[in-house]
PDB file of N, CA and C in Angstrom:
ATOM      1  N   UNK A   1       0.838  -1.196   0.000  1.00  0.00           N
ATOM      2  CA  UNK A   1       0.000   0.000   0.000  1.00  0.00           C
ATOM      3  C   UNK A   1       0.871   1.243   0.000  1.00  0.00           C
ATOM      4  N   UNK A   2       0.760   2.268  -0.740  1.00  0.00           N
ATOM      5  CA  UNK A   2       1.481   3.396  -1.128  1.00  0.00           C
ATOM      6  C   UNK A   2       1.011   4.224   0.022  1.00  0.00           C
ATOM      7  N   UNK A   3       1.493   4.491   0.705  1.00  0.00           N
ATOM      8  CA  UNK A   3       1.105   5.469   1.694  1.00  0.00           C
ATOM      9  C   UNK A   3       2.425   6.419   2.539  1.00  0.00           C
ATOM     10  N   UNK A   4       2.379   7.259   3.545  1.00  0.00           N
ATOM     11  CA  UNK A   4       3.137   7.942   4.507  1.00  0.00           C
ATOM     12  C   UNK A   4       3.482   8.371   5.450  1.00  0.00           C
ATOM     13  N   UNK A   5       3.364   7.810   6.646  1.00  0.00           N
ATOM     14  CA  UNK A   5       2.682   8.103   8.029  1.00  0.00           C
ATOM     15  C   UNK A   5       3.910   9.095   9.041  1.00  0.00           C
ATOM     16  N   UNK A   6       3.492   9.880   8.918  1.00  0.00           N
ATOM     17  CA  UNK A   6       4.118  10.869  10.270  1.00  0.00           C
ATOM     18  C   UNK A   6       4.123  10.488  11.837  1.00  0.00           C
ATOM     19  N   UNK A   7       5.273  10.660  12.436  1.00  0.00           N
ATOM     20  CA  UNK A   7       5.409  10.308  14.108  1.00  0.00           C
ATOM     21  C   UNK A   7       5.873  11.310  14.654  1.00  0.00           C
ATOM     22  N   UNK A   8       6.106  11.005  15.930  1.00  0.00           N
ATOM     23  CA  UNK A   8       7.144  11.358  17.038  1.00  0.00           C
ATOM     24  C   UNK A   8       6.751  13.159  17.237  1.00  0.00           C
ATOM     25  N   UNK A   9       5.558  13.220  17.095  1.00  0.00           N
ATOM     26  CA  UNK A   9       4.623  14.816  17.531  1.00  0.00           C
ATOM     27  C   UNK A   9       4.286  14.689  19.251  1.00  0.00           C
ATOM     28  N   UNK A  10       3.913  15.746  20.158  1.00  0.00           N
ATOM     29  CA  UNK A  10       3.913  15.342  21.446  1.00  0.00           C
ATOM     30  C   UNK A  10       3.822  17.353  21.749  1.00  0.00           C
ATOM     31  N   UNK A  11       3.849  17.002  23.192  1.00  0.00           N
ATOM     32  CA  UNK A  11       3.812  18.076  23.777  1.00  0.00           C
ATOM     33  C   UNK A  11       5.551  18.674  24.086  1.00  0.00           C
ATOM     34  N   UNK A  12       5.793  19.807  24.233  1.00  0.00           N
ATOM     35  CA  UNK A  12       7.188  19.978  24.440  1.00  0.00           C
ATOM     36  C   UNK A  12       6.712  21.677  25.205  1.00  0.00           C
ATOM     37  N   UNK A  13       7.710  22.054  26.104  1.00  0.00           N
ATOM     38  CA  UNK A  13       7.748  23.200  26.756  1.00  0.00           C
ATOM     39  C   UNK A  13       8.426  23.957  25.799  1.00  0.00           C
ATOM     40  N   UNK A  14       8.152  25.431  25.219  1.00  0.00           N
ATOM     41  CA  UNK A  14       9.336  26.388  24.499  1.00  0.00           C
ATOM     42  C   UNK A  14      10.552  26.090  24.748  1.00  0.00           C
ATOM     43  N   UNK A  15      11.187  26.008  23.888  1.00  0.00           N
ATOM     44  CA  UNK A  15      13.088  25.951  23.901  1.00  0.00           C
ATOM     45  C   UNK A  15      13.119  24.370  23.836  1.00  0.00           C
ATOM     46  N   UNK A  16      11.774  23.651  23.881  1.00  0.00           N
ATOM     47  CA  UNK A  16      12.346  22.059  23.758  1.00  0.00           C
ATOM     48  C   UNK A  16      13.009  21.510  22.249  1.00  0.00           C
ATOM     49  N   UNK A  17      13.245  20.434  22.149  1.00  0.00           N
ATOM     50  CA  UNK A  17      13.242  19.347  20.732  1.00  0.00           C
ATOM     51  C   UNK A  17      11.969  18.673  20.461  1.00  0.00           C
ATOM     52  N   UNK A  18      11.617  18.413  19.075  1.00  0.00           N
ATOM     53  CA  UNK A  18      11.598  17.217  18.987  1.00  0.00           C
ATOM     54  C   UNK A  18      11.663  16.464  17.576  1.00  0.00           C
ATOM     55  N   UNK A  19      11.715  15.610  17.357  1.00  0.00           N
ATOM     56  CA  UNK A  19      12.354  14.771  15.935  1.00  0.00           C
ATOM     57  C   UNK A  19      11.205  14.158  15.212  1.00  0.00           C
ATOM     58  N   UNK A  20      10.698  14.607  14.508  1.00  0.00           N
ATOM     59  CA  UNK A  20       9.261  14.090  13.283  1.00  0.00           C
ATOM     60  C   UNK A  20      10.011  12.703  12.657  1.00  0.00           C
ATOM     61  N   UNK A  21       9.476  11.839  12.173  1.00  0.00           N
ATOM     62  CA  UNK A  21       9.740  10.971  11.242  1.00  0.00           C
ATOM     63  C   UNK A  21       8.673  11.155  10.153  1.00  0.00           C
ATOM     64  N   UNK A  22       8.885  10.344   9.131  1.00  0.00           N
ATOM     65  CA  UNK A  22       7.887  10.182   8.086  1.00  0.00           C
ATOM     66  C   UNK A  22       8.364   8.798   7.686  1.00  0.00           C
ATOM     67  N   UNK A  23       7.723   7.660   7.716  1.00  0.00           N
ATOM     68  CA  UNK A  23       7.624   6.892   7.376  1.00  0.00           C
ATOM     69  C   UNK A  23       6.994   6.191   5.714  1.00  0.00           C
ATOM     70  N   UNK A  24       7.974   6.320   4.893  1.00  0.00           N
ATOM     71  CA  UNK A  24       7.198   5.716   3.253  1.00  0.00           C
ATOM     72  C   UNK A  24       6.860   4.396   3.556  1.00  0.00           C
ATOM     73  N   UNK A  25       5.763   3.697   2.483  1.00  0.00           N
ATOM     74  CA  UNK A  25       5.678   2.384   2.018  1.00  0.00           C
ATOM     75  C   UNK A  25       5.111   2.340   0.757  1.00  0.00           C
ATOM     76  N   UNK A  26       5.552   1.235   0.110  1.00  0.00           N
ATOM     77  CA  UNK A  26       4.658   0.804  -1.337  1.00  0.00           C
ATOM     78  C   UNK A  26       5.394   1.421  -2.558  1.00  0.00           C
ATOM     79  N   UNK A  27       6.858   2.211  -1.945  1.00  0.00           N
ATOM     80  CA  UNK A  27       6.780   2.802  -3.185  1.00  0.00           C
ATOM     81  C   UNK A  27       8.769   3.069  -2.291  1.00  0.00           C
ATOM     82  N   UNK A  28       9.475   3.191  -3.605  1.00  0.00           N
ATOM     83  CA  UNK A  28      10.761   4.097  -3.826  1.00  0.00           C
ATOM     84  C   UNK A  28      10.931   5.583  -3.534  1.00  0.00           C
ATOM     85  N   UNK A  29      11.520   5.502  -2.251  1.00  0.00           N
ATOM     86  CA  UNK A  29      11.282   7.258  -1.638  1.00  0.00           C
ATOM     87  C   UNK A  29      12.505   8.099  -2.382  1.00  0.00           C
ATOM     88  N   UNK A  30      13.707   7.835  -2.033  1.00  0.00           N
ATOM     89  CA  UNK A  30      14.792   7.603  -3.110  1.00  0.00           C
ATOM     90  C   UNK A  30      14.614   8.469  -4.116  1.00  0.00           C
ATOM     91  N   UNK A  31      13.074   8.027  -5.161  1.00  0.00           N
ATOM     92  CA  UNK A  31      13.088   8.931  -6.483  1.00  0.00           C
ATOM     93  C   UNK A  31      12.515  10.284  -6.528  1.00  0.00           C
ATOM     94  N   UNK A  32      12.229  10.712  -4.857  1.00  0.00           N
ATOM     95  CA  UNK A  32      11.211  11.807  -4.814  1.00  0.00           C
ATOM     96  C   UNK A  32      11.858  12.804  -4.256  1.00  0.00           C
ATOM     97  N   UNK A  33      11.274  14.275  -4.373  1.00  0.00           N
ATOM     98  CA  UNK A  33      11.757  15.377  -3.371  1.00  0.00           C
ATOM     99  C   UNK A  33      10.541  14.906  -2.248  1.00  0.00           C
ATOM    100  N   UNK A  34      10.782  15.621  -0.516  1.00  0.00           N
ATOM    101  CA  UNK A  34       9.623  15.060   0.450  1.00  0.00           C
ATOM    102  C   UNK A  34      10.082  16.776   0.466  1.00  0.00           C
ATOM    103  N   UNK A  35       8.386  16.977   0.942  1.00  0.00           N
ATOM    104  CA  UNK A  35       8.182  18.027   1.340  1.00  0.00           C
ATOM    105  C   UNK A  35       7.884  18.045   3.387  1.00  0.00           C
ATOM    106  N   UNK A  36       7.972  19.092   4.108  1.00  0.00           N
ATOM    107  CA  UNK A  36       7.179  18.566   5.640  1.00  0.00           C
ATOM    108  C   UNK A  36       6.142  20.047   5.424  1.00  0.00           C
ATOM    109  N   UNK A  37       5.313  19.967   5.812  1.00  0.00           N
ATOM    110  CA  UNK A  37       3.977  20.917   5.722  1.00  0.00           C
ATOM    111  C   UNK A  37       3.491  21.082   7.115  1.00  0.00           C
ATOM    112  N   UNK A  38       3.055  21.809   7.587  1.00  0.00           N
ATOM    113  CA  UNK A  38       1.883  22.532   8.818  1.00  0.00           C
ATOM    114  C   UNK A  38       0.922  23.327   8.052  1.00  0.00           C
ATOM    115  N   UNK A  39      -0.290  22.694   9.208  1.00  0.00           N
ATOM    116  CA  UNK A  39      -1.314  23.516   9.657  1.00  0.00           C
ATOM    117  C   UNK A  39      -1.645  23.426  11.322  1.00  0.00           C
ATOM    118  N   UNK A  40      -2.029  25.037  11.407  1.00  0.00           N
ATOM    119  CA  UNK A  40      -2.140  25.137  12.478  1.00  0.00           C
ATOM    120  C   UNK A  40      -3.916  25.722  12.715  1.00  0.00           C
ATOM    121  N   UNK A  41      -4.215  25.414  13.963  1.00  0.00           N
ATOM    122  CA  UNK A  41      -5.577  25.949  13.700  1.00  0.00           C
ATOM    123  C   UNK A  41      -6.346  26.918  13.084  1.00  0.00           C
ATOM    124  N   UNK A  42      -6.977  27.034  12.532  1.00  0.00           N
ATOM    125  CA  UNK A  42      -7.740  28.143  11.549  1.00  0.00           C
ATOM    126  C   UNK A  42      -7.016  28.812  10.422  1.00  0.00           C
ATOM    127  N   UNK A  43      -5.993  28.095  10.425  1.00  0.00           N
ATOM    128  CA  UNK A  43      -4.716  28.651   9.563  1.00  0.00           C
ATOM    129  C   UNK A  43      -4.463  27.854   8.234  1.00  0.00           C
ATOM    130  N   UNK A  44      -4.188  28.782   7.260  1.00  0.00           N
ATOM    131  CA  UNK A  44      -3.612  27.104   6.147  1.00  0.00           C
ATOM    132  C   UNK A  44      -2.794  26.361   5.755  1.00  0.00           C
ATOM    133  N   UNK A  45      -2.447  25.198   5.297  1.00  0.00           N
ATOM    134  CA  UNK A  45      -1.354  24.667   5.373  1.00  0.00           C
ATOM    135  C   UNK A  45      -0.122  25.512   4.507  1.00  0.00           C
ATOM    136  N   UNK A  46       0.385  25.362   5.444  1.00  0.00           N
ATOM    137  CA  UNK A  46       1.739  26.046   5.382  1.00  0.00           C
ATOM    138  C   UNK A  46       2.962  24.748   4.714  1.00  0.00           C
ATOM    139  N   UNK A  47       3.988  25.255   3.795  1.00  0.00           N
ATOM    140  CA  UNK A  47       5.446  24.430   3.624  1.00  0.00           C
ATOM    141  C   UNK A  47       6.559  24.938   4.645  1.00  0.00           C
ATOM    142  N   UNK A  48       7.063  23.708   5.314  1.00  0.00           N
ATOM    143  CA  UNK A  48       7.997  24.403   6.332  1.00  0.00           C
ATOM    144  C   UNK A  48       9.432  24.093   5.892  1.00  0.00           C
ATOM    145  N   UNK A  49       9.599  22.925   5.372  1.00  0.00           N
ATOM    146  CA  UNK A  49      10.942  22.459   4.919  1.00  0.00           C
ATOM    147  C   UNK A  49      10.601  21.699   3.532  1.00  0.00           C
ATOM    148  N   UNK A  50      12.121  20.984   2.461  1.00  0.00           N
ATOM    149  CA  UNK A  50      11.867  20.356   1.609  1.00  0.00           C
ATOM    150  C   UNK A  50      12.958  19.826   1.185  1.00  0.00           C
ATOM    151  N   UNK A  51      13.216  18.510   0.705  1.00  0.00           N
ATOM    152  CA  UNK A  51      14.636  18.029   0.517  1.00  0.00           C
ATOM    153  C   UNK A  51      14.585  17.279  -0.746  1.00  0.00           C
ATOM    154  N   UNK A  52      15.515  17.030  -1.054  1.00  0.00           N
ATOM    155  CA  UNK A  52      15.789  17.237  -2.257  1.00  0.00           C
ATOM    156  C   UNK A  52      15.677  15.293  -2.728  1.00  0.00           C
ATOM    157  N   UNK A  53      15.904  14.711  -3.424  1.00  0.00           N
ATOM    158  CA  UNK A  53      15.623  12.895  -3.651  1.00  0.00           C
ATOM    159  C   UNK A  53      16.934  12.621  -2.873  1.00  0.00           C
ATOM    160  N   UNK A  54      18.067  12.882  -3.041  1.00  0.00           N
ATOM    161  CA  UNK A  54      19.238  12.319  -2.648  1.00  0.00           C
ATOM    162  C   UNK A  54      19.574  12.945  -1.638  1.00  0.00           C
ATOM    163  N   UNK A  55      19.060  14.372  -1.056  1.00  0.00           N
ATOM    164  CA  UNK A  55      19.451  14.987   0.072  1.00  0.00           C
ATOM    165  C   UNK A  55      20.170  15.916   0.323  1.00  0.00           C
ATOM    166  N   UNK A  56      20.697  16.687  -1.224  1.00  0.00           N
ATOM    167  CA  UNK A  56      21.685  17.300  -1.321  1.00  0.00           C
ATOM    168  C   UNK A  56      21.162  18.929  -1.579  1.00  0.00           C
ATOM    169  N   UNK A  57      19.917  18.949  -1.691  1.00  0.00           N
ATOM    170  CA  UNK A  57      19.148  20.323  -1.961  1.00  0.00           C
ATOM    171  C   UNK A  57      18.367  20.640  -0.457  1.00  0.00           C
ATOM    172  N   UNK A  58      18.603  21.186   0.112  1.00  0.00           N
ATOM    173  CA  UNK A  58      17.296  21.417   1.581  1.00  0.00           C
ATOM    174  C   UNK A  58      17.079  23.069   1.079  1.00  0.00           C
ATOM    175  N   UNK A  59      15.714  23.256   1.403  1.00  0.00           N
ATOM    176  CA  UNK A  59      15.366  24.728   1.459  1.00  0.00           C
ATOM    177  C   UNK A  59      13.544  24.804   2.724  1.00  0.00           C
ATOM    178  N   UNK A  60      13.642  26.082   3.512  1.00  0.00           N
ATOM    179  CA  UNK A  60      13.368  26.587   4.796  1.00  0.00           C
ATOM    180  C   UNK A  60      12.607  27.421   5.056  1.00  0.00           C
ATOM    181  N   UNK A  61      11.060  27.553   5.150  1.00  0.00           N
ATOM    182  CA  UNK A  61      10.700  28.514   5.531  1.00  0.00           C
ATOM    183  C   UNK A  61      11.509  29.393   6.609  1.00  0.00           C
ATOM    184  N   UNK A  62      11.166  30.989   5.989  1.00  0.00           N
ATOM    185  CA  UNK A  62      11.989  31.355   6.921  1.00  0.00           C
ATOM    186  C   UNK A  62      11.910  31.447   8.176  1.00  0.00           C
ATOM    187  N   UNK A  63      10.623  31.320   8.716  1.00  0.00           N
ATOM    188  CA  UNK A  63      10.438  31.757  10.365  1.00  0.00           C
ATOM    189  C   UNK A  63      11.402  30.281  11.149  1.00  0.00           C
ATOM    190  N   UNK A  64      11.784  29.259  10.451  1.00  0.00           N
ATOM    191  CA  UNK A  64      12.430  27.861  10.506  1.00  0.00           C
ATOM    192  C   UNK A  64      13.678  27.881  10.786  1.00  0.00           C
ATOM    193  N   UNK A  65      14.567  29.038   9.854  1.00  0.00           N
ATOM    194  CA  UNK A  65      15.498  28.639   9.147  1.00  0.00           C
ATOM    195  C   UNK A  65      16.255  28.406  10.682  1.00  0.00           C
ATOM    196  N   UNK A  66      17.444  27.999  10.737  1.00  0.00           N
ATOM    197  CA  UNK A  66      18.479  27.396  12.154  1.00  0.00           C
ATOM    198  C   UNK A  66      17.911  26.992  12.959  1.00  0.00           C
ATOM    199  N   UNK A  67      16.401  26.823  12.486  1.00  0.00           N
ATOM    200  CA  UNK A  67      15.718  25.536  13.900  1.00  0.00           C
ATOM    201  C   UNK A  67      15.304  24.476  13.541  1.00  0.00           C
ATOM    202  N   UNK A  68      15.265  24.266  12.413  1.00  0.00           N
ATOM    203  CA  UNK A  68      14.466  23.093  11.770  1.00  0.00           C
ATOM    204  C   UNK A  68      15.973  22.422  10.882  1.00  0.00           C
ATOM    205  N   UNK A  69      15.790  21.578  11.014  1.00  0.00           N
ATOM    206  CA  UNK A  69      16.663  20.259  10.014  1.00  0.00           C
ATOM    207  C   UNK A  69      16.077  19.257   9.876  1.00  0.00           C
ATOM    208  N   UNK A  70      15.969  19.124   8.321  1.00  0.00           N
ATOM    209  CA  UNK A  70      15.397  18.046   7.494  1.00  0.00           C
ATOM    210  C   UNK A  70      16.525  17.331   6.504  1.00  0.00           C
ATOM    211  N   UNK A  71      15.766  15.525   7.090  1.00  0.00           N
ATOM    212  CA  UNK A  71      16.871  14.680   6.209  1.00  0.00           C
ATOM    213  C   UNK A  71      16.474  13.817   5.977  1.00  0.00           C
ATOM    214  N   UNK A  72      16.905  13.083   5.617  1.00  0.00           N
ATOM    215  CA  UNK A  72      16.336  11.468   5.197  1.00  0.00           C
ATOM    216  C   UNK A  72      17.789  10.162   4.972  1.00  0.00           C
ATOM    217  N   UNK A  73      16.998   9.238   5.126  1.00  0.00           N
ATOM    218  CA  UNK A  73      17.672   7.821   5.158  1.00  0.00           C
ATOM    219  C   UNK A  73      17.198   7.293   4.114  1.00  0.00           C
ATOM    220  N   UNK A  74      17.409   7.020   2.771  1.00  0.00           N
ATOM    221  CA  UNK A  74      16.977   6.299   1.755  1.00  0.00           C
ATOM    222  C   UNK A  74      16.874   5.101   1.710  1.00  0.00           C
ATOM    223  N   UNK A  75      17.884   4.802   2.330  1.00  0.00           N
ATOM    224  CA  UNK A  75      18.177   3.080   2.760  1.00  0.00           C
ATOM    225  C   UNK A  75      17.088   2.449   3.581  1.00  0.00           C
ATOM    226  N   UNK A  76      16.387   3.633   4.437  1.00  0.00           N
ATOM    227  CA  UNK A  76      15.339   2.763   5.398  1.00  0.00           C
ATOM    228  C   UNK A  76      13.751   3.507   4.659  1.00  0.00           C
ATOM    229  N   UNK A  77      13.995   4.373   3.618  1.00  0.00           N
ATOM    230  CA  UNK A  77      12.661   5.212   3.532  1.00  0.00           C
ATOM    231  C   UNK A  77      12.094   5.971   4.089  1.00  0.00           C
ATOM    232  N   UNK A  78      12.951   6.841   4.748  1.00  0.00           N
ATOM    233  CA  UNK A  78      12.711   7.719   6.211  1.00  0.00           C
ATOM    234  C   UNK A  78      13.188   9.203   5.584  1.00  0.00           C
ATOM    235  N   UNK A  79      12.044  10.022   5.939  1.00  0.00           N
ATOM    236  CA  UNK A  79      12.651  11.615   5.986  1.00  0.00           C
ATOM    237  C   UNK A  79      12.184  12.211   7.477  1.00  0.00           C
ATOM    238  N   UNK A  80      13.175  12.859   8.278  1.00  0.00           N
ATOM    239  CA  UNK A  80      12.916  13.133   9.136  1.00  0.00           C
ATOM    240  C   UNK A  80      12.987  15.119   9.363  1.00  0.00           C
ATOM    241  N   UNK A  81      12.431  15.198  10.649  1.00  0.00           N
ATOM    242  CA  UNK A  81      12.383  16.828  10.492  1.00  0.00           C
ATOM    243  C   UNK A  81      13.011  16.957  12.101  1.00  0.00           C
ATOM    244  N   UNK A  82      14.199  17.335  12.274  1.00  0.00           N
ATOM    245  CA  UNK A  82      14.366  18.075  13.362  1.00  0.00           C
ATOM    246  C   UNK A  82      13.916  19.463  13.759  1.00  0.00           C
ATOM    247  N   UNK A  83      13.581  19.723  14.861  1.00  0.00           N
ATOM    248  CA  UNK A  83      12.979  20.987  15.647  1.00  0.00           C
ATOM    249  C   UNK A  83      13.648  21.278  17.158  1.00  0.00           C
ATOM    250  N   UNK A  84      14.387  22.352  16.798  1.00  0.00           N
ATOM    251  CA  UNK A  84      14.855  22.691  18.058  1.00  0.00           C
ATOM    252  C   UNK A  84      14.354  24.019  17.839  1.00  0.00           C
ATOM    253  N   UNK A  85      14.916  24.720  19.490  1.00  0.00           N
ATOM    254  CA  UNK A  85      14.039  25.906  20.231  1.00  0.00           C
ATOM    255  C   UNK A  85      12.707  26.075  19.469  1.00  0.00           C
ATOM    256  N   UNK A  86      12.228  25.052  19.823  1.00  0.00           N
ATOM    257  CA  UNK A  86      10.398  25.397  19.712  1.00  0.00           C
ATOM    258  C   UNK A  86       9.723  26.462  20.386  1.00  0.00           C
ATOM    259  N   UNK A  87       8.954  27.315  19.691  1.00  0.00           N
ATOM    260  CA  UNK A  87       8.109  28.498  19.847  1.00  0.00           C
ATOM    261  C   UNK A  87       6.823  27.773  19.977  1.00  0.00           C
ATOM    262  N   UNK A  88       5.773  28.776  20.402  1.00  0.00           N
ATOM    263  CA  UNK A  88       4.029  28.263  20.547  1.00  0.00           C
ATOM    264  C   UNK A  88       3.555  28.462  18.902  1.00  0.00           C
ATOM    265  N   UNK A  89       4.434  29.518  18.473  1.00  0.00           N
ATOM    266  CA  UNK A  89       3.875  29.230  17.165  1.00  0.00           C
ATOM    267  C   UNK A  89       4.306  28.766  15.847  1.00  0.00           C
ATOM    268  N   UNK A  90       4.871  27.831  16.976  1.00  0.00           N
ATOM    269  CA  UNK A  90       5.338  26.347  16.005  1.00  0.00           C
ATOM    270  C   UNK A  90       3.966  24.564  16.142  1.00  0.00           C
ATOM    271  N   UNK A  91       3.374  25.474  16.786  1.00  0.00           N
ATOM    272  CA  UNK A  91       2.284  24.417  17.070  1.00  0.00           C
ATOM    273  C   UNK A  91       1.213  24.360  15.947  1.00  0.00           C
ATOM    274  N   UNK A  92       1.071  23.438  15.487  1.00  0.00           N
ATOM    275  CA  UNK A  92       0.515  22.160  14.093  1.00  0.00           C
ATOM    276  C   UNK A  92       0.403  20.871  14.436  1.00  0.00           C
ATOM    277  N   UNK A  93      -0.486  21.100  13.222  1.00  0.00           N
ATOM    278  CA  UNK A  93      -0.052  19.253  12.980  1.00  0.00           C
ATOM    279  C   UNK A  93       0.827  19.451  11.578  1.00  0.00           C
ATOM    280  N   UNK A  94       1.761  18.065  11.681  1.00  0.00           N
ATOM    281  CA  UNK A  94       2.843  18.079  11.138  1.00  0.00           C
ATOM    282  C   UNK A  94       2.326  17.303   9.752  1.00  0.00           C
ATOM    283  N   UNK A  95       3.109  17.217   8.534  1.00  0.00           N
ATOM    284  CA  UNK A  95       2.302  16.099   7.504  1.00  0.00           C
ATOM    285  C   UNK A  95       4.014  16.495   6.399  1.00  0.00           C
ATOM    286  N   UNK A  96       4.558  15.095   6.246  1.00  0.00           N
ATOM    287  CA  UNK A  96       4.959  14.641   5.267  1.00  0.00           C
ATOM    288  C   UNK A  96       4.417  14.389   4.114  1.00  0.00           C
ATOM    289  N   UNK A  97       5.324  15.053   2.448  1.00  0.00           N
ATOM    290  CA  UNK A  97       4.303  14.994   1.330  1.00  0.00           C
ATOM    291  C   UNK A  97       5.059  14.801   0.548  1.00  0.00           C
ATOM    292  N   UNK A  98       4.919  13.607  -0.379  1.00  0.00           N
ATOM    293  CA  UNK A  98       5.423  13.564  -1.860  1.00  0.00           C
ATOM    294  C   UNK A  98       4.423  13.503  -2.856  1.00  0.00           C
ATOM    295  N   UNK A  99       4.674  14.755  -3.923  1.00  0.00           N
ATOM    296  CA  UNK A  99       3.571  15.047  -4.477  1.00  0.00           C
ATOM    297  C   UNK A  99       2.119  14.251  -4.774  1.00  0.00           C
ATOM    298  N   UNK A 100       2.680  12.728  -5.291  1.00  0.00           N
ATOM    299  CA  UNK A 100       1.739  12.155  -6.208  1.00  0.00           C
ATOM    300  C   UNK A 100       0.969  11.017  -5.157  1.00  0.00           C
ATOM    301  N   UNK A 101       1.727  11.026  -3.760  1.00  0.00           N
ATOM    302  CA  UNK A 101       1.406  10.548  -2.881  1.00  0.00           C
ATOM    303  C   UNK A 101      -0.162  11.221  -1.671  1.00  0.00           C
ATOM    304  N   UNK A 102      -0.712  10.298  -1.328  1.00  0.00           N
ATOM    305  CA  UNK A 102      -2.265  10.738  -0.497  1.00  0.00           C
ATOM    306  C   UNK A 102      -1.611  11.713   0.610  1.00  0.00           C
ATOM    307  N   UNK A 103      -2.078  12.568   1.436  1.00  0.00           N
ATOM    308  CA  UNK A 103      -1.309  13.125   2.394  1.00  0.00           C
ATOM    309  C   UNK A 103      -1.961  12.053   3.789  1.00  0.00           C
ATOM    310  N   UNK A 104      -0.728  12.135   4.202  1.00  0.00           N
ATOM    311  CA  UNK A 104      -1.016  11.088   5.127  1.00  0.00           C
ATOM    312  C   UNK A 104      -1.965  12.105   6.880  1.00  0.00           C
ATOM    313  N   UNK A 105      -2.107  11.022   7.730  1.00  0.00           N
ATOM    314  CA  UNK A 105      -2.762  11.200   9.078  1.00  0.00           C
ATOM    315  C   UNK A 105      -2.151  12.969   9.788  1.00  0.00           C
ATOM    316  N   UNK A 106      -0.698  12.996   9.375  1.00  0.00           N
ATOM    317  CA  UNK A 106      -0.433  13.914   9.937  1.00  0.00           C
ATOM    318  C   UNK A 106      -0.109  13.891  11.843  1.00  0.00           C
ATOM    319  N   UNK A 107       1.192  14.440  12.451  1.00  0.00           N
ATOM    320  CA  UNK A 107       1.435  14.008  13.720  1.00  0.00           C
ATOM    321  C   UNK A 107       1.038  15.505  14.547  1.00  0.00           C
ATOM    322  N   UNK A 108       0.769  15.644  15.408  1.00  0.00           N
ATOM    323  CA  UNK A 108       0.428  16.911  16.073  1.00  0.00           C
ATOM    324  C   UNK A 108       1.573  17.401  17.150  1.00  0.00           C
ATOM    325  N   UNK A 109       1.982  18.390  16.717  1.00  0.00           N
ATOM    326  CA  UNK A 109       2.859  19.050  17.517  1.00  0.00           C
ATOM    327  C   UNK A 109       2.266  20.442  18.495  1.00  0.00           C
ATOM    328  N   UNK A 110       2.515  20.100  19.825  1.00  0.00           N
ATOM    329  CA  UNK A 110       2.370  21.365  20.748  1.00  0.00           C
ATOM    330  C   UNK A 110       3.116  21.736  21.653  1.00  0.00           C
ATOM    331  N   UNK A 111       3.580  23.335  21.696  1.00  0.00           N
ATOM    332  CA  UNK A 111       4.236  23.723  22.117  1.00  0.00           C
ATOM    333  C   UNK A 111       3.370  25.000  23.107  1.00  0.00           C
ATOM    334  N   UNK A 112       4.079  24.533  24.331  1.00  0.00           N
ATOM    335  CA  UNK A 112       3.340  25.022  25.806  1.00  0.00           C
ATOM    336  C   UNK A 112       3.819  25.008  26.999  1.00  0.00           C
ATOM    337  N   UNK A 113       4.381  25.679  27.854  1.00  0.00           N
ATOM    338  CA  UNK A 113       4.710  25.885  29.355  1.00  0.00           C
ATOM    339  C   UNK A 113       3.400  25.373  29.787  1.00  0.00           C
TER     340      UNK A 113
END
């Protein structure tokens, strides 16, 4: 089954981490750029990061840029999104996207004292 499932979303206090996965199946991740996307309540989905098939292109929304790192493991089918010093209005739900692919469940991230 061709699909994409997002993890590792949770609660975190400002200034925390935390590490998104995206999980591929059914298909060669390898041949794709992955995009990571937010929406946040009443808000629209937003592009936050995007990497390139082999990993060698990354580009950053800017409110992101030196907090967010995005990468991937080809070998396991994994693109992941690091997040450090988290803000409140970094709070979404998170969603991994390759174009031609369904958008998957999406992981929820909140950021809160």
């Amino acid at each position: 089954q061709v699909q994409v499932v997002e993890s590792g979303g949770g609660l975190v206090q400002p200034g925390g981490s935390l590490r998104l996965s995206c999980a591929a199946s059914g298909f060669t991740l390898s041949n794709y750029a992955v995009r990571w996307y937010r929406q946040a309540p009443g808000k629209e989905r937003e592009l936050v990061a995007s990497i390139s098939p082999v990993g060698d292109n990354t580009n950053y929304e800017t409110s992101v840029k030196g907090r967010f790192t995005i990468s991937r493991d080809n070998g396991k089918n994994m693109v992941y999104l690091q997040m450090n010093s988290l803000k409140p209005e970094d709070t979404a739900v998170y969603y991994c996207k390759i174009w031609w692919v369904n958008w998957g469940q999406g992981t929820q991230v909140t950021v809160s004292s």
